[in-house]
Protein backbone atom coordinates (compact mmCIF):
# COMPACT_ATOMS: atom_id res chain seq x y z
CA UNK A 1 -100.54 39.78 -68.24
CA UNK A 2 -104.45 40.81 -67.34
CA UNK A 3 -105.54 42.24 -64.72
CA UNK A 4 -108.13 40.64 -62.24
CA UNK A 5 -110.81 43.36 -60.95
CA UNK A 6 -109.10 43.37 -57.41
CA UNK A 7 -106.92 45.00 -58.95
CA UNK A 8 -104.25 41.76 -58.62
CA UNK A 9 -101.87 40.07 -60.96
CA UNK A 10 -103.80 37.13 -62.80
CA UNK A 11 -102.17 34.37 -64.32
CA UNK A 12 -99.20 34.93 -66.10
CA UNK A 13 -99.23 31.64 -68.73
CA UNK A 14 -100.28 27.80 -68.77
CA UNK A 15 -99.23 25.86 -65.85
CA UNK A 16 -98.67 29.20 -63.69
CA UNK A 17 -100.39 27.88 -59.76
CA UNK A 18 -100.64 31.29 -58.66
CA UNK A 19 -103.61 31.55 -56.44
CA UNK A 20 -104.25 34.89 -54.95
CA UNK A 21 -105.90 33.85 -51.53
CA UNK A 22 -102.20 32.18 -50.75
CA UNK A 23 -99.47 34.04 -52.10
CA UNK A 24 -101.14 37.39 -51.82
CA UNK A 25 -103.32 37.13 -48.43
CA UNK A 26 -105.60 40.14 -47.59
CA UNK A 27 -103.89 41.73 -44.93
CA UNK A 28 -106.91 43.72 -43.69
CA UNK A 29 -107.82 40.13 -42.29
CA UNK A 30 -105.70 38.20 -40.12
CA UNK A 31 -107.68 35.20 -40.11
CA UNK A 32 -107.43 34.58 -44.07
CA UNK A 33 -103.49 35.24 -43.65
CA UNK A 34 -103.17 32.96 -40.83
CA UNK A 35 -104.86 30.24 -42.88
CA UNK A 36 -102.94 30.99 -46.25
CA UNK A 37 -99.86 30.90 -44.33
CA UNK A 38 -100.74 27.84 -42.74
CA UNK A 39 -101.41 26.35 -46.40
CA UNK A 40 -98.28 27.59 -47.49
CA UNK A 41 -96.45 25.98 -44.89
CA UNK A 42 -98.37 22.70 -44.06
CA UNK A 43 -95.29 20.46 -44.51
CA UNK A 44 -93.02 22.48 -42.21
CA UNK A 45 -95.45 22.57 -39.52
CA UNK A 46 -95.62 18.80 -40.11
CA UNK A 47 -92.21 18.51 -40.05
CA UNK A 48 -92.07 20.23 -36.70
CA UNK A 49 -95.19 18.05 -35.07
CA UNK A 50 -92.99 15.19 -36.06
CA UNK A 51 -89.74 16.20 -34.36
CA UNK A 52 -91.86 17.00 -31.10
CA UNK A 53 -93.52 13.30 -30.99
CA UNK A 54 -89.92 11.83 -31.52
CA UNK A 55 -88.55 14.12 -28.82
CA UNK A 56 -91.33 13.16 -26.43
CA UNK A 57 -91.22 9.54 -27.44
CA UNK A 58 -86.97 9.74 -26.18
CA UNK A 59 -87.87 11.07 -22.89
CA UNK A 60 -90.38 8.63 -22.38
CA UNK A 61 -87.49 6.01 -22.84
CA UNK A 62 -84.93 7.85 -20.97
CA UNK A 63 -87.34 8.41 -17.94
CA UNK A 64 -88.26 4.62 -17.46
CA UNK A 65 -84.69 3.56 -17.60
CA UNK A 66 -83.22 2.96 -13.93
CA UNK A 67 -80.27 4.84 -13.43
CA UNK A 68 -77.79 3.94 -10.83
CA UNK A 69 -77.48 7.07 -8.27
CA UNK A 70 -74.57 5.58 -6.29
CA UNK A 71 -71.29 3.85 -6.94
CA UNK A 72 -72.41 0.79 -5.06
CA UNK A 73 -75.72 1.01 -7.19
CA UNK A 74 -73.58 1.15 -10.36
CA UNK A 75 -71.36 -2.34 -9.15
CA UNK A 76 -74.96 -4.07 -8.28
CA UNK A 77 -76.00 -3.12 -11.31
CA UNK A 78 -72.66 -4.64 -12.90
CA UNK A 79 -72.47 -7.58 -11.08
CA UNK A 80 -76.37 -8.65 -12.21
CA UNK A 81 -75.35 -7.82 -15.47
CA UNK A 82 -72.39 -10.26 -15.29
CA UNK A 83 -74.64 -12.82 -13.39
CA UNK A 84 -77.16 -12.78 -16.14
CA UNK A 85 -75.10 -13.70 -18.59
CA UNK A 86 -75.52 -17.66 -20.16
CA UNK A 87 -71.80 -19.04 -20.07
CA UNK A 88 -73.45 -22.56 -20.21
CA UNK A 89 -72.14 -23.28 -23.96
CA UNK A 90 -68.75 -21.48 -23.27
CA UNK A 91 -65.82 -23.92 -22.91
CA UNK A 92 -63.86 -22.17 -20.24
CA UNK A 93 -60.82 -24.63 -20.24
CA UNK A 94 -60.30 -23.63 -23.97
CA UNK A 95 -60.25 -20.30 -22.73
CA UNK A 96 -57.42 -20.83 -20.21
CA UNK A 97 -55.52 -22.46 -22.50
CA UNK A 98 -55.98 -19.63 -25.31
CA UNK A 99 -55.26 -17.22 -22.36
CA UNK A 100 -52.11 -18.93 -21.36
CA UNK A 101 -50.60 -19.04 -25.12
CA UNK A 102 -51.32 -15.53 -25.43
CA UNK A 103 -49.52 -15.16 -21.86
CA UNK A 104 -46.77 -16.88 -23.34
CA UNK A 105 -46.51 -15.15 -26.63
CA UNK A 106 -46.87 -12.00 -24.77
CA UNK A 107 -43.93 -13.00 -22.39
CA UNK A 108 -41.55 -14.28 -25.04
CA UNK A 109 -42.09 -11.15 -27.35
CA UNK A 110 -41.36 -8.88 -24.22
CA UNK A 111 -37.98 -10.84 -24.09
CA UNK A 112 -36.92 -10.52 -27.39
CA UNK A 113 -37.55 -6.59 -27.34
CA UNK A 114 -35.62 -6.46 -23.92
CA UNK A 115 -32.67 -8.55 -25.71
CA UNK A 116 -33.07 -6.56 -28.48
CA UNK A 117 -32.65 -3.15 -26.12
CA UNK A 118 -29.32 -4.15 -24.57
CA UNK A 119 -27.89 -5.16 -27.65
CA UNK A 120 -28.48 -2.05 -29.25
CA UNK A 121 -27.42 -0.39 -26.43
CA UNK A 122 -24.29 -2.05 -26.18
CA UNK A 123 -23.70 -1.43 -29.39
CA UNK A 124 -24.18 2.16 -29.45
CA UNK A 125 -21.82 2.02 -27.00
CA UNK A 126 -19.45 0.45 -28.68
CA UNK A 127 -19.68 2.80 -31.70
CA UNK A 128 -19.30 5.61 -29.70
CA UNK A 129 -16.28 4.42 -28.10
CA UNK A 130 -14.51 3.56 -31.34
CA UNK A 131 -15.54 7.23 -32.85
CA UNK A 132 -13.65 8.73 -29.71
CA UNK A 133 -10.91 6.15 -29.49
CA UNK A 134 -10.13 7.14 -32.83
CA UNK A 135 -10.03 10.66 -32.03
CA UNK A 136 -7.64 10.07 -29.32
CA UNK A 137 -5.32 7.93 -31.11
CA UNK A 138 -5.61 11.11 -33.33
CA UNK A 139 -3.94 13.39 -30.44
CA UNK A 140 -1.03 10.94 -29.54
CA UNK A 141 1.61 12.78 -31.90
CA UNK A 142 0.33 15.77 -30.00
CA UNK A 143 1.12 13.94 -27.06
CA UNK A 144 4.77 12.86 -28.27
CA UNK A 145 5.70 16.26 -29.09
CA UNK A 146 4.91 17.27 -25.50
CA UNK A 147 6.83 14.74 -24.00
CA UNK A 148 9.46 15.91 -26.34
CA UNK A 149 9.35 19.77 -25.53
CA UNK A 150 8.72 18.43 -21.55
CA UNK A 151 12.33 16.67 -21.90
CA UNK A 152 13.87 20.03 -23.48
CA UNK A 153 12.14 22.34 -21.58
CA UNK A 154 10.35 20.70 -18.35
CA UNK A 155 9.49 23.68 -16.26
CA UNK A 156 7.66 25.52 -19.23
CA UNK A 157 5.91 22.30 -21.16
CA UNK A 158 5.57 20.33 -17.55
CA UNK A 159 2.66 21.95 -16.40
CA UNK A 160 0.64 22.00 -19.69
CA UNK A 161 1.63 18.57 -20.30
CA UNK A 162 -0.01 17.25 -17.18
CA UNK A 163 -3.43 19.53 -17.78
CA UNK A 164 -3.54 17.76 -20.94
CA UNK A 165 -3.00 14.11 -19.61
CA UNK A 166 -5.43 14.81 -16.73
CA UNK A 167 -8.21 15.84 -19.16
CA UNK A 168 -7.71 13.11 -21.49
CA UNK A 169 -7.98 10.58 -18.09
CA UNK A 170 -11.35 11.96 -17.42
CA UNK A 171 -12.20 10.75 -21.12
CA UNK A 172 -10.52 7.59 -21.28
CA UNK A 173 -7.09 8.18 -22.52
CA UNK A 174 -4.70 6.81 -19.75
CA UNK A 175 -0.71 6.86 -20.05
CA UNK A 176 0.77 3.28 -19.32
CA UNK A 177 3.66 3.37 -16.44
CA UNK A 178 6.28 0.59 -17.27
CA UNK A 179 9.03 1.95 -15.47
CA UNK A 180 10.70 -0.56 -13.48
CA UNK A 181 7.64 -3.34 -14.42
CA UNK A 182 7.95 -6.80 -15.06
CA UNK A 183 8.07 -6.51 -19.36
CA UNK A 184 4.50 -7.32 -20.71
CA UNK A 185 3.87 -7.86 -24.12
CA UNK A 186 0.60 -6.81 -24.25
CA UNK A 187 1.45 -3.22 -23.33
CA UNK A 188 4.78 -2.54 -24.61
CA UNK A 189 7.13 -3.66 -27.46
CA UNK A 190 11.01 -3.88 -26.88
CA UNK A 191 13.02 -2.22 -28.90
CA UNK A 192 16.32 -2.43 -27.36
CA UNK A 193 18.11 -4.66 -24.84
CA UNK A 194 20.41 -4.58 -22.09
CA UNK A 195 22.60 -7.53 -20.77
CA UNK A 196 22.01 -7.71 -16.80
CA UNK A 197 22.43 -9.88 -14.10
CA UNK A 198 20.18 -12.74 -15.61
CA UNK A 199 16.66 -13.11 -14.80
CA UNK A 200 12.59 -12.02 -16.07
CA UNK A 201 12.98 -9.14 -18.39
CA UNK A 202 12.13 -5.76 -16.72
CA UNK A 203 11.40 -1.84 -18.50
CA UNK A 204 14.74 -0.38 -18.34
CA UNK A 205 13.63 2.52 -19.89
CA UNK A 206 10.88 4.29 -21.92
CA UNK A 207 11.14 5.42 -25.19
CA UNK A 208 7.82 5.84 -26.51
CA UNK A 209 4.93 6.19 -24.04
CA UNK A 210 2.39 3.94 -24.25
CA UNK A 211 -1.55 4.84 -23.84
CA UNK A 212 -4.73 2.52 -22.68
CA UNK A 213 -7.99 3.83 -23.79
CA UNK A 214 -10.97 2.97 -21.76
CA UNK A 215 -8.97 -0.03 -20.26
CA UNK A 216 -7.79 -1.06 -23.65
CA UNK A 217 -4.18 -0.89 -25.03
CA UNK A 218 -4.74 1.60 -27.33
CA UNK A 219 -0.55 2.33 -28.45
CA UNK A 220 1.63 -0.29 -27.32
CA UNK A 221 5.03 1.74 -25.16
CA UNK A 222 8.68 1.23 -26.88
CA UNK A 223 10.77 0.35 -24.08
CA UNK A 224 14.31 -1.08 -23.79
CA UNK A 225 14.92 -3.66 -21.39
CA UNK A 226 17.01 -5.65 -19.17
CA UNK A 227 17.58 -8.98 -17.26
C-alpha cells in the first residue's frame, strides 16, 4: 500500500474505486462532505423523491373522490350505482327460473336434513331405551327376591320394597296389576287353572309379577286362573 502526500490511503490493487473526496470527505469543510455524501447516496435520495411523488400522486386521487358524508348520501350514491348499470342484454326470466330451481333445491335439501334429524333422533332414542331396558330386565331377580323376603317378612322388606318400585317407576320400570283382571295374554302367561263357575278367564292369583317398561311388556306375569 503507498501512501498519497495527504497523508491518505492510496489504492490498494487493480480494480480498487476508492476515491478519497467520497469515502474520506474533509471534515474541516462541510460543503465537500455534504456533496460526497450526497454522491454516496444519490440512489437513496432517489428512492425517497420517488416514494414522495407516489404519496402525493394517492392523495391527489383520494381528495377528488366524492365521499358520501351521510347515510342517505351513501343509499343515493347506491341506488345511481344500481341505476347505471346496463341490464339490457341480461335475460331476467332465465334468472327467475335459475332462482326458483335453486329455491327448490334449497327447500328439498332442508327437508331431507330435517328428516334426517328426527330419524336420528328417534333412533337415539330408541338405543337408549334398549341399553336401560336391558338394565332393568337385569334387576328383576332382584325384584323377585324382594317379593319373596316381602311374603316372609312384610313389615321389614315392605318398606324397602316399595322405595325400590317407586324409583324404578320414575325410570320406566312399572309392575303389572292382574289381580282380579280379565286374563290378557299379552301381559301374563297362565300357568295354572282353576275350575269356576263358567265364564271369561280372570287372574286368580299371581305367581310371578309381571313388569312393563316404558309402556312395553317387558316380563310377561305367571298367574293362575279361573272361570
Amino acid at each position: 500500500m503507498s501512501d498519497q502526500p495527504n497523508g491518505r490511503p492510496g489504492n490498494t490493487g487493480d480494480g480498487d474505486n476508492y476515491d478519497p473526496d467520497v469515502h474520506d470527505p474533509d471534515v474541516s469543510n462541510p460543503a465537500a462532505a455534504s456533496a460526497a455524501a450526497g454522491r454516496a447516496d444519490g440512489s437513496a435520495g432517489q428512492g425517497q423523491q420517488d416514494e414522495t411523488d407516489r404519496a402525493s400522486e394517492v392523495d391527489d386521487v383520494t381528495e377528488s373522490a366524492v365521499r358520501p358524508t351521510t347515510e342517505a348520501d351513501a343509499e343515493q350514491a347506491l341506488a345511481d350505482a344500481v341505476d347505471a348499470i346496463d341490464i339490457s342484454d341480461v335475460d331476467v326470466f332465465a334468472l327467475l327460473e335459475e332462482r326458483d330451481q335453486y329455491k327448490s333445491m334449497a327447500q328439498r335439501i332442508q327437508a331431507d336434513f330435517d328428516n334426517f334429524r328426527k330419524q336420528s333422533t328417534v333412533r337415539a332414542q330408541a338405543d337408549a331405551d334398549r341399553a336401560s331396558g336391558r338394565l332393568a330386565e337385569a334387576l328383576l331377580p332382584v325384584l323377585d327376591a324382594a317379593e319373596a323376603a316381602f311374603v316372609r317378612h312384610p313389615e321389614e322388606i315392605g318398606p324397602l320394597l316399595n322405595q325400590m318400585l317407586l324409583e324404578l317407576k320414575k325410570q320406566g320400570l312399572e309392575a303389572v296389576d292382574l289381580d282380579g283382571q280379565p286374563f290378557d295374554p299379552e301381559v301374563a302367561e297362565a300357568v295354572a287353572h282353576e275350575v269356576g263357575s263358567g265364564g271369561d278367564a280372570v287372574v286368580a292369583e299371581v305367581l310371578r309379577s309381571g313388569y312393563r317398561w316404558k309402556g312395553k311388556t317387558l316380563r310377561a306375569a305367571m298367574v293362575k286362573t279361573t272361570d
